[in-house]
PDB file of N, CA and C in Angstrom:
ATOM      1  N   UNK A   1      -5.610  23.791  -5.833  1.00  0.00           N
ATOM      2  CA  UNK A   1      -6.281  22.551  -6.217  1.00  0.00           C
ATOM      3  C   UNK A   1      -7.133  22.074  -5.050  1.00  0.00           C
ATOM      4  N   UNK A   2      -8.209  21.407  -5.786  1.00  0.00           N
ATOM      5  CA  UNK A   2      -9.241  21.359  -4.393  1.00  0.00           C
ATOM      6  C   UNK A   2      -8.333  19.623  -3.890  1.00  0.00           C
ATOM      7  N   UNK A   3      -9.002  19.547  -2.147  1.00  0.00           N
ATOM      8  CA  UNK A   3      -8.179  18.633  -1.712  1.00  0.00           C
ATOM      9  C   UNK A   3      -8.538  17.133  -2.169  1.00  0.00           C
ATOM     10  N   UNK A   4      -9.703  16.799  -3.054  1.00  0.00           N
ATOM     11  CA  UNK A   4     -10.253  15.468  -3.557  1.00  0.00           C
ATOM     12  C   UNK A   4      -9.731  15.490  -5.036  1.00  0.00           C
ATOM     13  N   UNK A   5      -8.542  16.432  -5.223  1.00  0.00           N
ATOM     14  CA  UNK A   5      -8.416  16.419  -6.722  1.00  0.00           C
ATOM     15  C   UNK A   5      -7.758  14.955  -7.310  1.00  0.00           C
ATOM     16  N   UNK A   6      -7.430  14.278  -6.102  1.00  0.00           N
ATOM     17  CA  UNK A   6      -6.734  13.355  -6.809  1.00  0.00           C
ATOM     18  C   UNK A   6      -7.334  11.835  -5.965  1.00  0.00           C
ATOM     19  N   UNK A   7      -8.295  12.009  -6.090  1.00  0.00           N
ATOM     20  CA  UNK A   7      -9.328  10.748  -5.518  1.00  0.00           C
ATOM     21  C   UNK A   7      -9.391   9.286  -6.000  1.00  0.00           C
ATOM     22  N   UNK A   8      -9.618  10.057  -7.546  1.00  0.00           N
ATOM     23  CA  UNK A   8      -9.738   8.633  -7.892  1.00  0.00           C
ATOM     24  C   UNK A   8      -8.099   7.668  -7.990  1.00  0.00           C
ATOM     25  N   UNK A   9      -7.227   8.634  -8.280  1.00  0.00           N
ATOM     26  CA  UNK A   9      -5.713   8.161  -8.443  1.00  0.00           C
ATOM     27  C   UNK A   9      -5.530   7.500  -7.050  1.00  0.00           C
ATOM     28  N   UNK A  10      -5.859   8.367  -5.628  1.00  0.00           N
ATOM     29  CA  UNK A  10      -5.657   7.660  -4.522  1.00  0.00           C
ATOM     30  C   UNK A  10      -5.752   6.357  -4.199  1.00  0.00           C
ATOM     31  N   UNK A  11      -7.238   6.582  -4.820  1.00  0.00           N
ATOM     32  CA  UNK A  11      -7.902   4.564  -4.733  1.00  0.00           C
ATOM     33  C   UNK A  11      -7.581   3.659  -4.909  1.00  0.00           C
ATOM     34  N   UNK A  12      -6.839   3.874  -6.580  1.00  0.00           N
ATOM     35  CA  UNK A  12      -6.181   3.467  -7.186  1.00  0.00           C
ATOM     36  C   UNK A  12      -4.897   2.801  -6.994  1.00  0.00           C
ATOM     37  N   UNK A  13      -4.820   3.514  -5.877  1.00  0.00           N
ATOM     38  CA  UNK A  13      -3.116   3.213  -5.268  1.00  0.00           C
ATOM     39  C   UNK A  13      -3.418   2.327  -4.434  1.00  0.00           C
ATOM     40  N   UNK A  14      -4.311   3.288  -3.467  1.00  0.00           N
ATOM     41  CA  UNK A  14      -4.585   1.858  -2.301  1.00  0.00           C
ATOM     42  C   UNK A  14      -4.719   0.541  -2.997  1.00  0.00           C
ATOM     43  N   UNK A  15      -5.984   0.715  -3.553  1.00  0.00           N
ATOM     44  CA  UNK A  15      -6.019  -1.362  -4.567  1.00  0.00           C
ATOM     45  C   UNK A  15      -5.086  -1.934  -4.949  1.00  0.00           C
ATOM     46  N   UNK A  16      -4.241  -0.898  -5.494  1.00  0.00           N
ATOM     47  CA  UNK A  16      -2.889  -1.645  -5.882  1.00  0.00           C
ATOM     48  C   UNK A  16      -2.101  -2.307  -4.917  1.00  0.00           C
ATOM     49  N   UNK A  17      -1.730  -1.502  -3.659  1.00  0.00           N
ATOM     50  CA  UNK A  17      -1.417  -1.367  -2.426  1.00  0.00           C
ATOM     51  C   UNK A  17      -1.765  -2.901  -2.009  1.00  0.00           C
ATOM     52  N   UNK A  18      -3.211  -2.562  -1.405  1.00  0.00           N
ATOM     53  CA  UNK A  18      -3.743  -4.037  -1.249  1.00  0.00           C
ATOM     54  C   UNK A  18      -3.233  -5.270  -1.609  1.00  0.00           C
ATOM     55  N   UNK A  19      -3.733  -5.427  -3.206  1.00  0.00           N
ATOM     56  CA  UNK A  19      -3.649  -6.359  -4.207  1.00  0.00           C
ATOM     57  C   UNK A  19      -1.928  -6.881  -3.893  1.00  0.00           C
ATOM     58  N   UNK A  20      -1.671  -6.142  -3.977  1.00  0.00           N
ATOM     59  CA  UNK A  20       0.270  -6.375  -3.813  1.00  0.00           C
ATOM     60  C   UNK A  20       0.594  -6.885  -2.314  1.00  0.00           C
ATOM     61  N   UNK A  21      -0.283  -6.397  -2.161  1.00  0.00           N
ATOM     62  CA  UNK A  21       0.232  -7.017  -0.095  1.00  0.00           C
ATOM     63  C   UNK A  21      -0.667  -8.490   0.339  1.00  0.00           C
ATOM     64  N   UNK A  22      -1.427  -8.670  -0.925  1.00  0.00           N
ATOM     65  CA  UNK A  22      -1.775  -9.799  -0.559  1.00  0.00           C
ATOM     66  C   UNK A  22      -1.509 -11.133  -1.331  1.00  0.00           C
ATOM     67  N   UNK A  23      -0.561 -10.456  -2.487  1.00  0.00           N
ATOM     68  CA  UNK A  23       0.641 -11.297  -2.904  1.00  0.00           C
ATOM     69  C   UNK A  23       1.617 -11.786  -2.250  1.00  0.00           C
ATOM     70  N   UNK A  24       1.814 -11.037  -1.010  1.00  0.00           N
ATOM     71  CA  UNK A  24       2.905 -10.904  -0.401  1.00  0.00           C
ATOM     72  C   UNK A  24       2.744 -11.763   0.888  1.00  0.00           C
ATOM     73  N   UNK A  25       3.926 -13.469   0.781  1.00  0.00           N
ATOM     74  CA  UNK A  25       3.232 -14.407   1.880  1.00  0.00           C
ATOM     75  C   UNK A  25       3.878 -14.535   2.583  1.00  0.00           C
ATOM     76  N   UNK A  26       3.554 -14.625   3.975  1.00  0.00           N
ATOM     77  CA  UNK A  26       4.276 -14.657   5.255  1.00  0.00           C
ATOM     78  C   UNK A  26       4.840 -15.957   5.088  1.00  0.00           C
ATOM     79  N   UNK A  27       6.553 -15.996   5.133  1.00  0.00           N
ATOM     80  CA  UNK A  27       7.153 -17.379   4.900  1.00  0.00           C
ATOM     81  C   UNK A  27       6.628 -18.600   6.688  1.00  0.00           C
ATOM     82  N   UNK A  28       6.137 -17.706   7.691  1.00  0.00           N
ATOM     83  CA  UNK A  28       5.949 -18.716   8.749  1.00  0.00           C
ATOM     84  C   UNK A  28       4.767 -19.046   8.319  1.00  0.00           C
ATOM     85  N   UNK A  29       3.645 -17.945   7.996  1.00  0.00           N
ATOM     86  CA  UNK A  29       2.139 -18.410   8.384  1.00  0.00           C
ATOM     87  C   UNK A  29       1.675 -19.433   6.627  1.00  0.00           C
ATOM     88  N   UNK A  30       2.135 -18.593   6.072  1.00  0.00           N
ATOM     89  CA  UNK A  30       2.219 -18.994   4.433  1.00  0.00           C
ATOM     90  C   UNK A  30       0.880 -18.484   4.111  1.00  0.00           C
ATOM     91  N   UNK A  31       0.367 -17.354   4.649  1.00  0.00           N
ATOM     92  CA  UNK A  31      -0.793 -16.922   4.566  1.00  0.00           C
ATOM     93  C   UNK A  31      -0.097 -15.186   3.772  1.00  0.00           C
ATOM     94  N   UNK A  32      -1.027 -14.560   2.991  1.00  0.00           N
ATOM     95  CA  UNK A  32      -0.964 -12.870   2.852  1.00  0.00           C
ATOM     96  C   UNK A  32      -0.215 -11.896   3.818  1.00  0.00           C
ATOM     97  N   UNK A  33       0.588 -10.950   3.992  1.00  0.00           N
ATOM     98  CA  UNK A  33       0.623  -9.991   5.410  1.00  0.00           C
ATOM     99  C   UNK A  33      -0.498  -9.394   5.339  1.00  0.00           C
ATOM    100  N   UNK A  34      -1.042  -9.156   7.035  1.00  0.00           N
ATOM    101  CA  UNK A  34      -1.707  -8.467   6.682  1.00  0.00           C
ATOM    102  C   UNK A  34      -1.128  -6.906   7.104  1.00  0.00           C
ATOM    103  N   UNK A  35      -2.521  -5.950   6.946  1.00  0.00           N
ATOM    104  CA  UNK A  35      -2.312  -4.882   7.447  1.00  0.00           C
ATOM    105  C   UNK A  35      -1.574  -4.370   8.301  1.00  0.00           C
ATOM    106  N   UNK A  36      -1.375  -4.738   9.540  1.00  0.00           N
ATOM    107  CA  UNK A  36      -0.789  -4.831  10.726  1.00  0.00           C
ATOM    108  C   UNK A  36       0.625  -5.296  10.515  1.00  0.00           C
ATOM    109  N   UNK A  37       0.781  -6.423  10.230  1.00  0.00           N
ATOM    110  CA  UNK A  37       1.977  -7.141   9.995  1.00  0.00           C
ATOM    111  C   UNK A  37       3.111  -5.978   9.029  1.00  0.00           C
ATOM    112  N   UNK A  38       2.429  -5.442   7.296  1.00  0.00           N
ATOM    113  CA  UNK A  38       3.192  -4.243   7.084  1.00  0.00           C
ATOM    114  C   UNK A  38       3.426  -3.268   7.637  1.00  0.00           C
ATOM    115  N   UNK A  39       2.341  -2.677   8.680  1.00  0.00           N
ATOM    116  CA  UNK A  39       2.888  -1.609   9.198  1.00  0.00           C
ATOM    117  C   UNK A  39       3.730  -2.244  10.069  1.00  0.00           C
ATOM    118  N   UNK A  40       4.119  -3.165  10.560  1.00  0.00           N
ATOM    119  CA  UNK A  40       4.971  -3.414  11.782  1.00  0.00           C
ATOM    120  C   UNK A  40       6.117  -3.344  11.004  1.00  0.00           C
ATOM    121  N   UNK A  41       6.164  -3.632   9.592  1.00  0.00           N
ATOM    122  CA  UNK A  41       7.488  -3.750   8.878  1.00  0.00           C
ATOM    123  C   UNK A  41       8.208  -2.368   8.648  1.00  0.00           C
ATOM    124  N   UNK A  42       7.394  -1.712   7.962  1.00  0.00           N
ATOM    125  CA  UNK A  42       6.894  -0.096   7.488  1.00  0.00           C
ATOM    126  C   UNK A  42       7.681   1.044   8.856  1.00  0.00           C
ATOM    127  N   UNK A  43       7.006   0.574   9.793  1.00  0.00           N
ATOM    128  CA  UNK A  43       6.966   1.773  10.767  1.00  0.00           C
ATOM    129  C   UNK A  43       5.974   2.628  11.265  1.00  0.00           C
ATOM    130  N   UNK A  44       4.847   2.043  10.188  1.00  0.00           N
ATOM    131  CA  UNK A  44       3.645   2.711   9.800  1.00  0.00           C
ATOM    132  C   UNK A  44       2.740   2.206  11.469  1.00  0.00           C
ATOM    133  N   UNK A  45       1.796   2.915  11.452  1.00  0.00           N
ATOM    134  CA  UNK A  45       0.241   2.066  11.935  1.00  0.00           C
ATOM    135  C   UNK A  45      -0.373   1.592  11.451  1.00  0.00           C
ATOM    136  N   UNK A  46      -1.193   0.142  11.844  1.00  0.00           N
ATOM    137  CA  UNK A  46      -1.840  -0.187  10.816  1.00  0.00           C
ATOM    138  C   UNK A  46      -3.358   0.634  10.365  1.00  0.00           C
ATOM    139  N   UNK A  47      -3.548   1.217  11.205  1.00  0.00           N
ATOM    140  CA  UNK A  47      -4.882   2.396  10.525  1.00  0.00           C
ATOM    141  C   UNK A  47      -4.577   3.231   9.540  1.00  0.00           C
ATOM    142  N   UNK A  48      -3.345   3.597   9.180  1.00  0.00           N
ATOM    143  CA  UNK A  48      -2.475   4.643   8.267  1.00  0.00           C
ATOM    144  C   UNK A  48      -2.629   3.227   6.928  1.00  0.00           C
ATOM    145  N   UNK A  49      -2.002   2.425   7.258  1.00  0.00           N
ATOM    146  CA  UNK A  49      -1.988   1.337   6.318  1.00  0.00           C
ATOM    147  C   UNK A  49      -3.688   1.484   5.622  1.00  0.00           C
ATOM    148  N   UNK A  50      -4.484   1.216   6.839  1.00  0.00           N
ATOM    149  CA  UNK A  50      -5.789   1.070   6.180  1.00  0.00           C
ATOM    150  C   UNK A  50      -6.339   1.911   5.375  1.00  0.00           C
ATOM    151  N   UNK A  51      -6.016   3.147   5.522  1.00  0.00           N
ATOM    152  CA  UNK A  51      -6.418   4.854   5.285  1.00  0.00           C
ATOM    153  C   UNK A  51      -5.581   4.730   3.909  1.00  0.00           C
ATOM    154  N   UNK A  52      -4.207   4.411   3.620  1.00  0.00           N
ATOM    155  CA  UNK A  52      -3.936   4.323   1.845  1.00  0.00           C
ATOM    156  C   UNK A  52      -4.314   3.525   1.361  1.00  0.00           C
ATOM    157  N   UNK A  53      -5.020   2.375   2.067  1.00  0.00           N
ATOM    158  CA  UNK A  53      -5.737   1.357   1.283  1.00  0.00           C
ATOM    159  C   UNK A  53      -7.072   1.717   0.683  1.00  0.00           C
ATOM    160  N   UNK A  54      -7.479   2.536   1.384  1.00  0.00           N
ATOM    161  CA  UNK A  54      -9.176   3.105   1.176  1.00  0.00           C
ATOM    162  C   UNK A  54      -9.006   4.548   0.321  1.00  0.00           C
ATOM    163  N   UNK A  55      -7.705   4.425  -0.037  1.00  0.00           N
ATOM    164  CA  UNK A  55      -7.531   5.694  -0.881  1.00  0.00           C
ATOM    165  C   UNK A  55      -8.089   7.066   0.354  1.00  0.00           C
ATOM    166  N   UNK A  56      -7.772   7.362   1.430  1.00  0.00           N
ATOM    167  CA  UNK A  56      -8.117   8.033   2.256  1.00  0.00           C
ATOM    168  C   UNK A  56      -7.157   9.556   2.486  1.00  0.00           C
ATOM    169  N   UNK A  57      -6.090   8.603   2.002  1.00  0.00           N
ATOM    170  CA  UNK A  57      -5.043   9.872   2.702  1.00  0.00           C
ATOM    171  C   UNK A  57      -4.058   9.962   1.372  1.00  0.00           C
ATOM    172  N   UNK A  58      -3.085  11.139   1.668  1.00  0.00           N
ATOM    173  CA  UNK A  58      -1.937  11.165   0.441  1.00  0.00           C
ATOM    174  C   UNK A  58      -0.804  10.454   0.933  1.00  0.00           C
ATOM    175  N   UNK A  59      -0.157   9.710   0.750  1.00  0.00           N
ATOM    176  CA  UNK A  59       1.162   8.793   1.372  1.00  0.00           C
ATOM    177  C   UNK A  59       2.389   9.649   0.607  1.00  0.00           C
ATOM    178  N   UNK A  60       3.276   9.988   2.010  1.00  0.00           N
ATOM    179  CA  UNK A  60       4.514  10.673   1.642  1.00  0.00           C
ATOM    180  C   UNK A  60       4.965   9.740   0.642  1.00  0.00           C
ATOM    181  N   UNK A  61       6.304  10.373  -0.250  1.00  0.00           N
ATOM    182  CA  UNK A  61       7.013   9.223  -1.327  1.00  0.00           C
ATOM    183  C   UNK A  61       7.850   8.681  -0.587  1.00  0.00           C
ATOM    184  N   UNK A  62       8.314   8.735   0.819  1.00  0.00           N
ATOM    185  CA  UNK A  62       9.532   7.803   2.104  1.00  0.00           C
ATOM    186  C   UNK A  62       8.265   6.834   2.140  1.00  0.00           C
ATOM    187  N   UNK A  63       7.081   7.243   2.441  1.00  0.00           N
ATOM    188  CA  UNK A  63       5.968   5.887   2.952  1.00  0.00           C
ATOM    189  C   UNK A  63       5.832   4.484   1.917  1.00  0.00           C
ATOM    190  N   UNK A  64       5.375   5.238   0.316  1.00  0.00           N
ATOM    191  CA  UNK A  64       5.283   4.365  -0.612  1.00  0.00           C
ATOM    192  C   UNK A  64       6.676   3.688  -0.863  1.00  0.00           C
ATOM    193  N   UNK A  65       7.508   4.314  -1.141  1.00  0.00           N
ATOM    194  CA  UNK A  65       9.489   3.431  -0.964  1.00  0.00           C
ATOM    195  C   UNK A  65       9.338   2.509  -0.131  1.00  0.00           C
ATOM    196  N   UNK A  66       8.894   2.587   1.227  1.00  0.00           N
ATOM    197  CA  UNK A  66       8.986   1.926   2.516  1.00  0.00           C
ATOM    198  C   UNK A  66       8.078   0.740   2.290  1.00  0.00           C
ATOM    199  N   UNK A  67       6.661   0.986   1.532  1.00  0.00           N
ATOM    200  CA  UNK A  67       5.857   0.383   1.329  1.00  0.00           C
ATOM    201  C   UNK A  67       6.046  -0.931   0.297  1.00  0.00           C
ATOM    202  N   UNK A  68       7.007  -0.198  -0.581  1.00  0.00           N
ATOM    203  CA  UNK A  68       7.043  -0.898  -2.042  1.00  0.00           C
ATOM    204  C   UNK A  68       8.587  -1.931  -1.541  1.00  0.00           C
ATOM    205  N   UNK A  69       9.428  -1.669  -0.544  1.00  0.00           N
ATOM    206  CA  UNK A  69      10.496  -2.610  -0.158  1.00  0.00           C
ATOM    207  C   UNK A  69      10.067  -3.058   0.610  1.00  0.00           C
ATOM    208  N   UNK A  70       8.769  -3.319   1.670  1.00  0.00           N
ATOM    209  CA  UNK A  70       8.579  -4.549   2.003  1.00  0.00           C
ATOM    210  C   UNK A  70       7.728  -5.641   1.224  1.00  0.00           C
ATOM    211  N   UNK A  71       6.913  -5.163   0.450  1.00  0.00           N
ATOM    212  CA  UNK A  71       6.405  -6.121  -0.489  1.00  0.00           C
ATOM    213  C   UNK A  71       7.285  -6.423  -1.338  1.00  0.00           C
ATOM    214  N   UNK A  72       8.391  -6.852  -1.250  1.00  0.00           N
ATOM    215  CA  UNK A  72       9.397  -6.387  -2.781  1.00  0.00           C
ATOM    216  C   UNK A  72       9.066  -6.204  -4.442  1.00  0.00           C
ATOM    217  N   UNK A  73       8.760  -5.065  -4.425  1.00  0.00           N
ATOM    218  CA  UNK A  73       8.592  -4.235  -5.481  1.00  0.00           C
ATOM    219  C   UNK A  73       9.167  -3.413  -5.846  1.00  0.00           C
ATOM    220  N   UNK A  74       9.427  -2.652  -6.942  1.00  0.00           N
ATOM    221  CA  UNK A  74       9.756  -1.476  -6.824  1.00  0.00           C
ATOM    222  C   UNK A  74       8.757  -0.612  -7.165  1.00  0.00           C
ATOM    223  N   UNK A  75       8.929   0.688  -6.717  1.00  0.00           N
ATOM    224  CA  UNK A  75       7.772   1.760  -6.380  1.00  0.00           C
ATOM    225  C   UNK A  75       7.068   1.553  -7.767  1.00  0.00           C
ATOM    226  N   UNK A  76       7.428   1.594  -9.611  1.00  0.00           N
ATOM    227  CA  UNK A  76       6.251   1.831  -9.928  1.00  0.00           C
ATOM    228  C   UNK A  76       5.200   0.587  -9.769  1.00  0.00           C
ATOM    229  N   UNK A  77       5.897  -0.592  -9.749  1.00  0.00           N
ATOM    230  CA  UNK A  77       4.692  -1.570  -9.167  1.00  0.00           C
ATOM    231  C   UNK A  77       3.218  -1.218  -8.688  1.00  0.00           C
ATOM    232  N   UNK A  78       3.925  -0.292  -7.932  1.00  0.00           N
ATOM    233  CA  UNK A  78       2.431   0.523  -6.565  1.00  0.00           C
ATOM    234  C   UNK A  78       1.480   1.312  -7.416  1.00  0.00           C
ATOM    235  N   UNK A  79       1.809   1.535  -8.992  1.00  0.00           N
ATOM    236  CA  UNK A  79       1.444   2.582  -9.664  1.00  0.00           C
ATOM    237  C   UNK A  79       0.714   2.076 -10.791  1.00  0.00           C
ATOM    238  N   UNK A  80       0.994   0.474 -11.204  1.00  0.00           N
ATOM    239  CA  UNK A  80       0.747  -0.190 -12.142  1.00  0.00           C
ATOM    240  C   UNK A  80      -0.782  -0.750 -12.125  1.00  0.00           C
ATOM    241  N   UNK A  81      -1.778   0.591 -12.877  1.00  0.00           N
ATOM    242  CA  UNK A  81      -3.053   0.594 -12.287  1.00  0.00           C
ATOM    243  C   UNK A  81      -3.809  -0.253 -13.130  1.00  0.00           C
ATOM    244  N   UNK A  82      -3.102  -0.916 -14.231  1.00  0.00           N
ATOM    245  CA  UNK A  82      -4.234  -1.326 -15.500  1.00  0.00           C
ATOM    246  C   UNK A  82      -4.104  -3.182 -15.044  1.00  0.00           C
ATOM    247  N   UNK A  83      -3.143  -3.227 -13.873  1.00  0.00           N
ATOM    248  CA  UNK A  83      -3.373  -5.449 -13.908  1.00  0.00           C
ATOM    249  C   UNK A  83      -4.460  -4.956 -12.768  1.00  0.00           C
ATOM    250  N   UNK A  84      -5.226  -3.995 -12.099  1.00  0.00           N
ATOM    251  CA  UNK A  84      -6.405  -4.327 -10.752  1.00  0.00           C
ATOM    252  C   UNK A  84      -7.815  -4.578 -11.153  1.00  0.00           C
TER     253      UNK A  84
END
């Protein structure tokens, strides 16, 4: 399979990704997390963060789990492409 076979699904994720993390409000600032702030939660970097946001990269299924329990969601949340 060529390596853009799943491009548009990627994007898809990221927006979701996004969209969900900016549901998601910091109880001090009472503002969105941002980028940074999940990966600090995650374990992640926040450039890795940025890169599944831009639909850039493939995110292991430990990353999206990791991803989807700090926004509290559960994983298909991350998948639920038809509310973006």
């Amino acid at each position: 399979m060529e390596e853009n076979g799943f491009k548009k699904e990627r994007i898809q994720l990221g927006k979701s990704i996004m969209h969900l993390r900016n549901q998601c409000i910091n109880k001090e600032t009472g503002k969105p997390i941002s980028q940074e702030e999940l990966g600090l939660r995650t374990g992640l970097a926040k450039n890795h963060i940025g890169k599944i946001e831009r639909g850039q990269t493939n995110p292991k299924i430990e990353t999206l789990f990791a991803i989807a329990r700090e926004l509290n969601v559960n994983i298909q949340s991350l998948f639920n492409f038809e509310e973006l």
